[in-house]
C-alpha atoms as a PDB file:
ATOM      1  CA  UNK A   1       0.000   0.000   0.000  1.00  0.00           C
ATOM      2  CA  UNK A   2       1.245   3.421  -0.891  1.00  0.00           C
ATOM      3  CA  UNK A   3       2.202   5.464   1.957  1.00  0.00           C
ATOM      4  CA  UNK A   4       2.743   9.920   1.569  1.00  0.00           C
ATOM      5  CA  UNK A   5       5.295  10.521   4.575  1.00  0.00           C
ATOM      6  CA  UNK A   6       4.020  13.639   5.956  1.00  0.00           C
ATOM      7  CA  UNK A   7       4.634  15.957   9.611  1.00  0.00           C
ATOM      8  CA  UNK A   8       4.029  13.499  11.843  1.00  0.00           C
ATOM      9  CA  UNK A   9       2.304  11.173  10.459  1.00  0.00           C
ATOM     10  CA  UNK A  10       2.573   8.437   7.370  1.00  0.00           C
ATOM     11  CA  UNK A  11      -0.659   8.557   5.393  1.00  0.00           C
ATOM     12  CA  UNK A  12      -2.301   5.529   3.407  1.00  0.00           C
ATOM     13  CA  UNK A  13      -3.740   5.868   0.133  1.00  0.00           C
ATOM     14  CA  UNK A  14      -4.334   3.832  -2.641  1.00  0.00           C
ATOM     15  CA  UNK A  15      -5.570   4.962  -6.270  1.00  0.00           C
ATOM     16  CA  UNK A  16      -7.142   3.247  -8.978  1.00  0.00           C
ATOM     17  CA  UNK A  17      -8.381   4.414 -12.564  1.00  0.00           C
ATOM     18  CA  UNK A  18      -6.837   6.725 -15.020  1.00  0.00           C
ATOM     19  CA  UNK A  19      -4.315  10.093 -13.803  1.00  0.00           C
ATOM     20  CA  UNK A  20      -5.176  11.418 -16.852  1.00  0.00           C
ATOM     21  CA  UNK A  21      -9.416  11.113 -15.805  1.00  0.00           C
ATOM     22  CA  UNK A  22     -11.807  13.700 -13.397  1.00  0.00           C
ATOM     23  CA  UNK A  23     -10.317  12.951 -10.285  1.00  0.00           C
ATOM     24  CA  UNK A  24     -12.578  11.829  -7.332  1.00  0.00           C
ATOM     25  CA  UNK A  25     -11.077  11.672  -3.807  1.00  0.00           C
ATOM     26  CA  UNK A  26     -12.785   8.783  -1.343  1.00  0.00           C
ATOM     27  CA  UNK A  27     -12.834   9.463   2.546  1.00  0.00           C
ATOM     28  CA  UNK A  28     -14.054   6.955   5.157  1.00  0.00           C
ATOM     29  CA  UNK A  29     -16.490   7.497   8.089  1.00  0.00           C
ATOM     30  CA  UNK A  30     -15.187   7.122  11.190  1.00  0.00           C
ATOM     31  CA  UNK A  31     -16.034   3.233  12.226  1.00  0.00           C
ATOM     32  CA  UNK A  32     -14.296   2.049   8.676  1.00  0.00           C
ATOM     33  CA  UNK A  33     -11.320   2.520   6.364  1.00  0.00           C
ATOM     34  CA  UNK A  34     -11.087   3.509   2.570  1.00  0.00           C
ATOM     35  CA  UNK A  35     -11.773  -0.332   2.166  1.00  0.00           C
ATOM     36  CA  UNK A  36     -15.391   0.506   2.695  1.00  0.00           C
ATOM     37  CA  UNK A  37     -15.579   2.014  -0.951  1.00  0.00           C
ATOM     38  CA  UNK A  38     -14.493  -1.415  -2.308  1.00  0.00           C
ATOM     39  CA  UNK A  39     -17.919  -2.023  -4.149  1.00  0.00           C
ATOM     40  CA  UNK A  40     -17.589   1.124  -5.749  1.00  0.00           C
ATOM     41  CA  UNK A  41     -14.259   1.357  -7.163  1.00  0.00           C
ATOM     42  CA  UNK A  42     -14.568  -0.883 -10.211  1.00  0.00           C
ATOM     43  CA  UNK A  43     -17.868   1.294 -11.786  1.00  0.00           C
ATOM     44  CA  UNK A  44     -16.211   4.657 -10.446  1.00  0.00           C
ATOM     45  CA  UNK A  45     -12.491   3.800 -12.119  1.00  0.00           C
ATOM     46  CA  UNK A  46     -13.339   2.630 -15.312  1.00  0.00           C
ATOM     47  CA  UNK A  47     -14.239   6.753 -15.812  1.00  0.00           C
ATOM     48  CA  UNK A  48     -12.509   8.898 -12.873  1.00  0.00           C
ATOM     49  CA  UNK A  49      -9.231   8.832 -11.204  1.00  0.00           C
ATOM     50  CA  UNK A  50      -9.693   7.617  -7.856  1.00  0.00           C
ATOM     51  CA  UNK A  51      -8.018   8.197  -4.808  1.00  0.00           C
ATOM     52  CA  UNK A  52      -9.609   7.088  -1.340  1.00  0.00           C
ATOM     53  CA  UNK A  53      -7.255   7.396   2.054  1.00  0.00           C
ATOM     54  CA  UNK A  54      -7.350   7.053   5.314  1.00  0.00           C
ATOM     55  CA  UNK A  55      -7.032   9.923   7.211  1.00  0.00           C
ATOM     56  CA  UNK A  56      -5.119  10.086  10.982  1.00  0.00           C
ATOM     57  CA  UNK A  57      -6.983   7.787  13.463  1.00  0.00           C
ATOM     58  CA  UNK A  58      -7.993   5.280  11.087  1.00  0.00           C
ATOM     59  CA  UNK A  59      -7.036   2.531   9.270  1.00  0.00           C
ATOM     60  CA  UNK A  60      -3.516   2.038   7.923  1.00  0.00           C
ATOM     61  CA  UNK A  61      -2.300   5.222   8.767  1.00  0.00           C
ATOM     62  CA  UNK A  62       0.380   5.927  11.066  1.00  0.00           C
ATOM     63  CA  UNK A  63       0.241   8.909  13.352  1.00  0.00           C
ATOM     64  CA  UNK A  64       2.176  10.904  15.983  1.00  0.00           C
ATOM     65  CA  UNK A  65       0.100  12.407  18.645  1.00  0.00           C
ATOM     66  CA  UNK A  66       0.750  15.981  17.420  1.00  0.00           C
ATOM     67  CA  UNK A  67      -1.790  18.583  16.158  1.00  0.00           C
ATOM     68  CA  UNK A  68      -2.593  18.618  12.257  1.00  0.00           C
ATOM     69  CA  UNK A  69      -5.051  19.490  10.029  1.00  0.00           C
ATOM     70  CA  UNK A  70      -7.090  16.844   8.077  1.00  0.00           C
ATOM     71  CA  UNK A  71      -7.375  19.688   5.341  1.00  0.00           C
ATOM     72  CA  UNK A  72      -3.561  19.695   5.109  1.00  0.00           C
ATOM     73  CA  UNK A  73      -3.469  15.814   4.694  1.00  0.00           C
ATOM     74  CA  UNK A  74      -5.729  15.599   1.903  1.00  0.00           C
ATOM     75  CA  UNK A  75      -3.986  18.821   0.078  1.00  0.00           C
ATOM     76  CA  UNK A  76      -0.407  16.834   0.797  1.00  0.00           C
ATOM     77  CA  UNK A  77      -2.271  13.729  -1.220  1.00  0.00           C
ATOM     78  CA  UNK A  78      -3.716  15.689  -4.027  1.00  0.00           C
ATOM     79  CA  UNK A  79      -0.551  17.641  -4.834  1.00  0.00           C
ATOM     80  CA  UNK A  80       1.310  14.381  -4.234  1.00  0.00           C
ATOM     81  CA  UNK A  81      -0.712  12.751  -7.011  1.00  0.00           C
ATOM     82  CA  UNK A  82      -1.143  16.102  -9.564  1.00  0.00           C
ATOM     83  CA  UNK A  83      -4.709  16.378  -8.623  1.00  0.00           C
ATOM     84  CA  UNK A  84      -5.515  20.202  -8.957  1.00  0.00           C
ATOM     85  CA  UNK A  85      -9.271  19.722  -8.316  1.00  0.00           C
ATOM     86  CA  UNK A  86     -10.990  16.326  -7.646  1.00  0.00           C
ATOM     87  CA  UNK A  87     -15.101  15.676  -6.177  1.00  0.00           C
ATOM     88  CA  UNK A  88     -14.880  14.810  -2.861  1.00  0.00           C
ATOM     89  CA  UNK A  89     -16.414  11.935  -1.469  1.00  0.00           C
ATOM     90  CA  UNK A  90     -17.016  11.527   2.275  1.00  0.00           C
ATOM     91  CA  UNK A  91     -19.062   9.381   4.683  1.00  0.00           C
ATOM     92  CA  UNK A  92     -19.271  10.425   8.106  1.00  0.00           C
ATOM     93  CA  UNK A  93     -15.966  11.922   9.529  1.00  0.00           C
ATOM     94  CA  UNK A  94     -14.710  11.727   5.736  1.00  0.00           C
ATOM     95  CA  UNK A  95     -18.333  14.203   5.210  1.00  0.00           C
ATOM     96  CA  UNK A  96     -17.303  16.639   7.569  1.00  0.00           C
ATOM     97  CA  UNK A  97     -13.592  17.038   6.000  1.00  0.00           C
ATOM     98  CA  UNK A  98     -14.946  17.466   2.612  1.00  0.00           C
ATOM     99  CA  UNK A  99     -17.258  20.183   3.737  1.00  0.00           C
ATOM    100  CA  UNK A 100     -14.751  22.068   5.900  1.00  0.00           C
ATOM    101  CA  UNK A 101     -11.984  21.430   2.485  1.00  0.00           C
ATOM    102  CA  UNK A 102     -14.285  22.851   0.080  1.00  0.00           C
ATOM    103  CA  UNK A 103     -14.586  25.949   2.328  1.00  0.00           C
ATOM    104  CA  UNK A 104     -10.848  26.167   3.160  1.00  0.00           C
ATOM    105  CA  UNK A 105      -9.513  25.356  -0.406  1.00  0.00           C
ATOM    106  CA  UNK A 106     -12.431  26.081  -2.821  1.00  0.00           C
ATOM    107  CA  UNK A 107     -10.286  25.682  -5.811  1.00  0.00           C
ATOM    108  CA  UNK A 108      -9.215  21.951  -5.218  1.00  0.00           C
ATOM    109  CA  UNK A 109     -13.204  20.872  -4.748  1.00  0.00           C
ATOM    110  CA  UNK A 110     -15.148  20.391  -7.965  1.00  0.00           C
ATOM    111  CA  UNK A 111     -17.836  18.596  -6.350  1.00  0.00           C
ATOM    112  CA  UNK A 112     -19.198  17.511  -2.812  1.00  0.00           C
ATOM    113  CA  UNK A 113     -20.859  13.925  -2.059  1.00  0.00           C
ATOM    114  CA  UNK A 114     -21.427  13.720   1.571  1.00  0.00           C
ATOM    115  CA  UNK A 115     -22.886  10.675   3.367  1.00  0.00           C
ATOM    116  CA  UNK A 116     -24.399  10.249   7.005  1.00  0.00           C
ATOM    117  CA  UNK A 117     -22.657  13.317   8.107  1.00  0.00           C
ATOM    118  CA  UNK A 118     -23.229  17.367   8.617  1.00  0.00           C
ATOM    119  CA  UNK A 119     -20.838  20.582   8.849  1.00  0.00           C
ATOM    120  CA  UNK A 120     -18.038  20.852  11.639  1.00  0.00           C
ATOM    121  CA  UNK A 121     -19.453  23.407  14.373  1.00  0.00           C
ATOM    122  CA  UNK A 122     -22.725  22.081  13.835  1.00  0.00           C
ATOM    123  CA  UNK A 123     -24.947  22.331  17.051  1.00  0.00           C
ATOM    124  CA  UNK A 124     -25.545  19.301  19.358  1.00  0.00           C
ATOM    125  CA  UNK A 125     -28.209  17.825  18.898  1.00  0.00           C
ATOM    126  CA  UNK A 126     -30.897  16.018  21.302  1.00  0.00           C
ATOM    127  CA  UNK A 127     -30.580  12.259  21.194  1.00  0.00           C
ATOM    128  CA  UNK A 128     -33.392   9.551  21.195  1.00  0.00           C
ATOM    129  CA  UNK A 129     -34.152   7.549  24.936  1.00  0.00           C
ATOM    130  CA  UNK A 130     -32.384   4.893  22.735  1.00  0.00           C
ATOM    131  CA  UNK A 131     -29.829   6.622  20.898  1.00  0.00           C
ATOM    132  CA  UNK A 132     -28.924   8.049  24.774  1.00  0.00           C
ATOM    133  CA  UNK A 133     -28.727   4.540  25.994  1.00  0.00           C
ATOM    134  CA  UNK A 134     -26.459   3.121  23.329  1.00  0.00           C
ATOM    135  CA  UNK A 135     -24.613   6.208  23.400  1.00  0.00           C
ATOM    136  CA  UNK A 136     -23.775   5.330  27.636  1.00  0.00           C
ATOM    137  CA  UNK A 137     -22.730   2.045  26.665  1.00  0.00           C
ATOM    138  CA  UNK A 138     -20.029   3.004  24.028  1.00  0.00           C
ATOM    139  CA  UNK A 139     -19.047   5.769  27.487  1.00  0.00           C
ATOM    140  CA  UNK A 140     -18.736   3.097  29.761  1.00  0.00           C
ATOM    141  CA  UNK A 141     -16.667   0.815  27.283  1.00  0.00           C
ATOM    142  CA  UNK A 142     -14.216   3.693  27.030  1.00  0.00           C
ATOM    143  CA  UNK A 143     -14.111   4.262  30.968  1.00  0.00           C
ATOM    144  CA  UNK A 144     -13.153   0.418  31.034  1.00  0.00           C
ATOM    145  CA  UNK A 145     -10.641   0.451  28.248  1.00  0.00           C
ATOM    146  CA  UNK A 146     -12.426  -2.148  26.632  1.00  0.00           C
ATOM    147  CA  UNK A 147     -11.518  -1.476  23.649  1.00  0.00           C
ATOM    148  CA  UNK A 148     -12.941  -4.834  22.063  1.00  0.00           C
ATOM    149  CA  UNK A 149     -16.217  -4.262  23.600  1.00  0.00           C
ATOM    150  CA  UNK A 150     -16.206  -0.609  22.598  1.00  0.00           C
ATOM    151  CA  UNK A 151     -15.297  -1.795  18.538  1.00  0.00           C
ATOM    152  CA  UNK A 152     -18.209  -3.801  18.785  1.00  0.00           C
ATOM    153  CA  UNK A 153     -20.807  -1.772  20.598  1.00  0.00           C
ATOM    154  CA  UNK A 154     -19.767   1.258  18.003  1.00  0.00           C
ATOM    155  CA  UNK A 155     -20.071  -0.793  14.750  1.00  0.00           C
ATOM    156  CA  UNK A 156     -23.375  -2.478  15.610  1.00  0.00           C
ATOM    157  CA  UNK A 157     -24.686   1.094  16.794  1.00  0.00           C
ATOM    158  CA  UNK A 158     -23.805   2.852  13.013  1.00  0.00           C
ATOM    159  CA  UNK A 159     -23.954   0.045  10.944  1.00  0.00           C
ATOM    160  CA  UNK A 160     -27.508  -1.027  11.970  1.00  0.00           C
ATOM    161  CA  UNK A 161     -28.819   1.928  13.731  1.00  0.00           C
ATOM    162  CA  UNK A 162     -30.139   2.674  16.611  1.00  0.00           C
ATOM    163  CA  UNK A 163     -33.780   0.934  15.802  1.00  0.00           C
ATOM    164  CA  UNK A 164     -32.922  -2.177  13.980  1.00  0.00           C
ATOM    165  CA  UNK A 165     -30.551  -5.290  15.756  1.00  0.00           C
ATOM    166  CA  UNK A 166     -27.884  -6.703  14.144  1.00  0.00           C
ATOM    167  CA  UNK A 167     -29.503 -10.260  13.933  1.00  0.00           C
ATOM    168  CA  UNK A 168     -32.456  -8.796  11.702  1.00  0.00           C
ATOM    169  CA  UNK A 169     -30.078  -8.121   8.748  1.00  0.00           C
ATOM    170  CA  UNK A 170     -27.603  -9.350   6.157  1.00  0.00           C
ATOM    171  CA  UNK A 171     -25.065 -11.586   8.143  1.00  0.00           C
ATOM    172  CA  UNK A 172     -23.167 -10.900   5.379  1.00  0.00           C
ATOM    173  CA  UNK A 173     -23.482  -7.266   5.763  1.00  0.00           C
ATOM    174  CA  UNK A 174     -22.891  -7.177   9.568  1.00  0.00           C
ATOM    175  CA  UNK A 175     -19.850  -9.287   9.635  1.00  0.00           C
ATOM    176  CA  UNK A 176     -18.171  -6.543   7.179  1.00  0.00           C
ATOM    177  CA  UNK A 177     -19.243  -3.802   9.196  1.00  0.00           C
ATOM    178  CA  UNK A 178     -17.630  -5.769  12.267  1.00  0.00           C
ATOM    179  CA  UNK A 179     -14.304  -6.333   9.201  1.00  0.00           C
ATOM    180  CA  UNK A 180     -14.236  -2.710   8.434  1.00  0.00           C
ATOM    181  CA  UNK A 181     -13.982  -1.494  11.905  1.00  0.00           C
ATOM    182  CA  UNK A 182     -11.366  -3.777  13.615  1.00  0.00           C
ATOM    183  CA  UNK A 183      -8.501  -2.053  12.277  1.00  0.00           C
ATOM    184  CA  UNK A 184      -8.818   0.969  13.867  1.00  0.00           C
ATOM    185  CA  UNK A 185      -8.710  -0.433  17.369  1.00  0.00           C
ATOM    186  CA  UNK A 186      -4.989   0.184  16.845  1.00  0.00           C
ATOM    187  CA  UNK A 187      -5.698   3.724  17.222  1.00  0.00           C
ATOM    188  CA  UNK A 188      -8.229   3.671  20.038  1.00  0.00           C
ATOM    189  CA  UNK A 189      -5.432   4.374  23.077  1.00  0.00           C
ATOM    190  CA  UNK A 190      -3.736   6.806  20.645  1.00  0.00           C
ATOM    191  CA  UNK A 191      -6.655   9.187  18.927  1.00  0.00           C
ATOM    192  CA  UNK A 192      -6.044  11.629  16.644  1.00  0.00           C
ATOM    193  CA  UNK A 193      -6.265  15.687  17.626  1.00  0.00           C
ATOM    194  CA  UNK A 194      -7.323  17.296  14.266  1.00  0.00           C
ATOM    195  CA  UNK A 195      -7.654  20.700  14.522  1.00  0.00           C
ATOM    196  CA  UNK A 196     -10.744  22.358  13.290  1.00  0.00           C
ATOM    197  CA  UNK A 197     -11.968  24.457  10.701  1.00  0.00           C
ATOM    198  CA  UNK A 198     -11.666  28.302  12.211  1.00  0.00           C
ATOM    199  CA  UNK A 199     -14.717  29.355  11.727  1.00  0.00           C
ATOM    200  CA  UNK A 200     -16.266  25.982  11.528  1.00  0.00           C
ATOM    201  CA  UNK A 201     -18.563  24.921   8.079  1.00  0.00           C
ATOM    202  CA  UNK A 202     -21.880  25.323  10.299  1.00  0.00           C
ATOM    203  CA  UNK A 203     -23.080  29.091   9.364  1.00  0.00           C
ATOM    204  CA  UNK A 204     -21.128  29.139   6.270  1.00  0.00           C
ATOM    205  CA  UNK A 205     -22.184  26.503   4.363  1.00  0.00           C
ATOM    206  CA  UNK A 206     -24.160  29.354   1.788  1.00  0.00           C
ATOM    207  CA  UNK A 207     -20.412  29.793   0.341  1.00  0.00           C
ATOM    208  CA  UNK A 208     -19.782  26.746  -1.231  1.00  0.00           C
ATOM    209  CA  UNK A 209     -21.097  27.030  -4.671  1.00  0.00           C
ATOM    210  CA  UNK A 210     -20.038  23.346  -6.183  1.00  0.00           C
ATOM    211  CA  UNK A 211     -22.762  20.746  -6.839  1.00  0.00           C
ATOM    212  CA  UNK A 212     -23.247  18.757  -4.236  1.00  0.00           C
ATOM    213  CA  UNK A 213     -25.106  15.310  -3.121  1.00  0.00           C
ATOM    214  CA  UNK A 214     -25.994  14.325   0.177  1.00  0.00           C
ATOM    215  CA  UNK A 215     -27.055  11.053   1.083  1.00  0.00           C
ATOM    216  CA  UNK A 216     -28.494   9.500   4.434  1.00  0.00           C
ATOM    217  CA  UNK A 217     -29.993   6.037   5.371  1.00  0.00           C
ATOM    218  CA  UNK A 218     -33.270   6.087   6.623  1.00  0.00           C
ATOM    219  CA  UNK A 219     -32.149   4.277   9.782  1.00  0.00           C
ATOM    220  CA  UNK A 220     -29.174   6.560  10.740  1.00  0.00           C
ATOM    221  CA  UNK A 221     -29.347   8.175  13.949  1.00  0.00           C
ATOM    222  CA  UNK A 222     -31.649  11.076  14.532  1.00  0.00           C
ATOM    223  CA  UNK A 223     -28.991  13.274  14.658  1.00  0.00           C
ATOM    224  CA  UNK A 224     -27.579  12.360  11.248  1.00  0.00           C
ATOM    225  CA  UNK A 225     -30.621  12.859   9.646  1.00  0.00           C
ATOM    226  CA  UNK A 226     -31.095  16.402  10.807  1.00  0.00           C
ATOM    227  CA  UNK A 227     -28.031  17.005   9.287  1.00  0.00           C
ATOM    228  CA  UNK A 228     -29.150  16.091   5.935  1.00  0.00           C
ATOM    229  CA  UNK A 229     -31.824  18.342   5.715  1.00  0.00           C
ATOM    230  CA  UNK A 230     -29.696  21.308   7.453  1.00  0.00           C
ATOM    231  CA  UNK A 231     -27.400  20.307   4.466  1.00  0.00           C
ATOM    232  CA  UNK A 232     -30.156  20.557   1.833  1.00  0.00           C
ATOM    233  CA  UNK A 233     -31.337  24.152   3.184  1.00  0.00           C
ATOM    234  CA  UNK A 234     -27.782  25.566   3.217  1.00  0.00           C
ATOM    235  CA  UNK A 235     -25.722  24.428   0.210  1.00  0.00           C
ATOM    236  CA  UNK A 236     -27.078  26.570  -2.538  1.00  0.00           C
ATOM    237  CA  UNK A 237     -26.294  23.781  -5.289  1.00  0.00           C
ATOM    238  CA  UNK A 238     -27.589  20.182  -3.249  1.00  0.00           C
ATOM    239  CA  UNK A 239     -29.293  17.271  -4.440  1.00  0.00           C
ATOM    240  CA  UNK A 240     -30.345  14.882  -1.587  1.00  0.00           C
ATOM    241  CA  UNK A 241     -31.113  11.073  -1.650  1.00  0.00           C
ATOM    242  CA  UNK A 242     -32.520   9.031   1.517  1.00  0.00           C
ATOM    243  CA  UNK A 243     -31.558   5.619   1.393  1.00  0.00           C
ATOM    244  CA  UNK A 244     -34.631   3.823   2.697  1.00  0.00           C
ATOM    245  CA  UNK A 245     -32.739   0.672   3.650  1.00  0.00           C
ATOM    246  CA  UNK A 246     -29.736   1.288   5.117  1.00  0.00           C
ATOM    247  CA  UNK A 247     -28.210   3.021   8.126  1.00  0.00           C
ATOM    248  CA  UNK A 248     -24.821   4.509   8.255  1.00  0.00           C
ATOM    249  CA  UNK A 249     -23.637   2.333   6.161  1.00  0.00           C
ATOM    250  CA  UNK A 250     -25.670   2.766   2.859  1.00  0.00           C
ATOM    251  CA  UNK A 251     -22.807   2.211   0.081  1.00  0.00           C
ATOM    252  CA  UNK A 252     -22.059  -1.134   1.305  1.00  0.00           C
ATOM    253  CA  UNK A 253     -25.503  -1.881   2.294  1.00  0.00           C
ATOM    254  CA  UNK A 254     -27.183  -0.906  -0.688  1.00  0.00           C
ATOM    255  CA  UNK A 255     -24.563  -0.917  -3.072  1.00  0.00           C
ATOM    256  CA  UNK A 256     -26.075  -0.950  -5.912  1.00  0.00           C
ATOM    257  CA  UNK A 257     -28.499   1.151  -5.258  1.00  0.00           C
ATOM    258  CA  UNK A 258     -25.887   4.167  -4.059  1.00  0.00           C
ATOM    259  CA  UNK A 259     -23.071   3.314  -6.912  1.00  0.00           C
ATOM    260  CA  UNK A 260     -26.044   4.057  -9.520  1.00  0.00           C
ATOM    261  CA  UNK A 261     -26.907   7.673  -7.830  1.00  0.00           C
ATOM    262  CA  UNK A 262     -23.528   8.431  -7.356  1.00  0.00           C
ATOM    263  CA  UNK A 263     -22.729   7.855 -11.332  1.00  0.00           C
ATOM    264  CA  UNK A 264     -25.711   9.402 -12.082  1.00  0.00           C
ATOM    265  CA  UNK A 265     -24.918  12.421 -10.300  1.00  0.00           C
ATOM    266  CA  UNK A 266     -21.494  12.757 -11.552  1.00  0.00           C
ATOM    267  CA  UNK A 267     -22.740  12.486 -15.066  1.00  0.00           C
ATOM    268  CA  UNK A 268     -24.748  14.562 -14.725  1.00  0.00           C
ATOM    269  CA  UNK A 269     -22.724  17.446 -13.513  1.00  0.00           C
ATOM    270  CA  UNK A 270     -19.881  16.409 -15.717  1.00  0.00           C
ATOM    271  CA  UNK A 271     -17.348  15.598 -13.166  1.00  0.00           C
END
């Protein structure tokens, strides 16, 4: 696997497709790795340069415990590549980073897909009596350093959601949410400390004029979903799609069903 040596940290990337084709940039949520784009790379590559990572905290990429800026990282992977401007893909953690990149560097962001997340700064919002109770658990696992408990309790809490269990669903599915997880218990003693956005995206979200599509399982958690529609009021160029059968997870839920929209999309804007 490719690694860009970097201040303080060695970064993991891996690229598929064409250098010569629109460039499209792949960021993971926060309870996977760039592996969890796997079932869309094929249909995305055969017409895009793709690039996914994993950014500080997460999967195969080695960090220092030392401030940075997640902004920085992607920039250092672009230029390390020759990607001027590329669409930025992002689910969950990945969703915030794209937001807060297209703000800070407007001319490296040709387009915006965001998935299951919302806008650094946003405002906390009020939890469901479950969503609170799961929420306690993951605490509690983290106040034991039980770190294998807390892997477990966190993937079966985004990749089903907080009203559906685990045993209703796709074994398959479930046991590569569990797959895409486990390697960043490695990082669970040692967390990242990105620094933020200064002023965060929340508020300012009316300046990013790039297309934009933002996505959201019907089964994400509450909070998520308010998100999305914040989202859909404040960029002034969004398309949203609710995936009706997935949680946090949609591309590898519903793959199909996401890879088509995304194409679609990016057809349709000519990225």
């Amino acid at each position: 696997m490719p690694r860009l040596t970097v201040p303080g940290a060695d970064l993991a990337f891996e690229t598929d497709g064409r250098a010569s084709a629109p460039a499209v940039l792949l960021l993971p949520t926060g309870v996977a790795t760039m592996r969890m784009w796997d079932p869309q790379i094929a249909e995305l590559a055969a017409g895009h340069f793709v690039v996914r990572m994993d950014p500080r905290g997460s999967g195969a990429t080695r960090h220092d415990d030392v401030p940075y800026s997640d902004r920085d990282d992607v920039r250092s992977v672009l230029d390390h590549l020759g990607v001027e401007r590329a669409t930025v893909v992002g689910a969950g953690r990945g969703g915030t980073i794209a937001l807060d990149l297209a703000l800070e560097s407007p001319e490296r962001v040709s387009g915006l897909v965001v998935v299951g997340s919302g806008p650094s700064g946003y405002p906390e919002a009020d939890l469901t009596t479950e969503e609170h109770r799961r929420i306690d658990e993951l605490d509690a696992a983290i106040a034991a350093s039980d770190t294998a408990l807390l892997m477990r309790l966190e993937t079966a809490l985004w990749a089903a959601g907080p009203l559906r269990l685990e045993s209703n669903l796709d074994p398959r599915f479930v046991a590569l949410a569990h797959e895409l997880n486990a390697p960043n218990a490695i990082h669970a003693d040692h967390p990242a400390r990105p620094e933020p956005l200064e002023p965060p995206a929340y508020g300012r979200l009316g300046d990013i004029r790039v297309p934009a599509l933002v996505v959201v399982g019907d089964y994400d958690l509450s909070a998520t979903r308010a998100q999305y529609e914040h989202l859909l009021d404040a960029l002034p160029a969004a398309t949203g799609f609710r995936c009706h059968e997935a949680a946090h997870l949609a591309n590898i839920e519903r793959q199909a069903e996401f890879t088509h929209v995304l194409l679609d999309w990016l057809g349709e804007h000519g990225l």
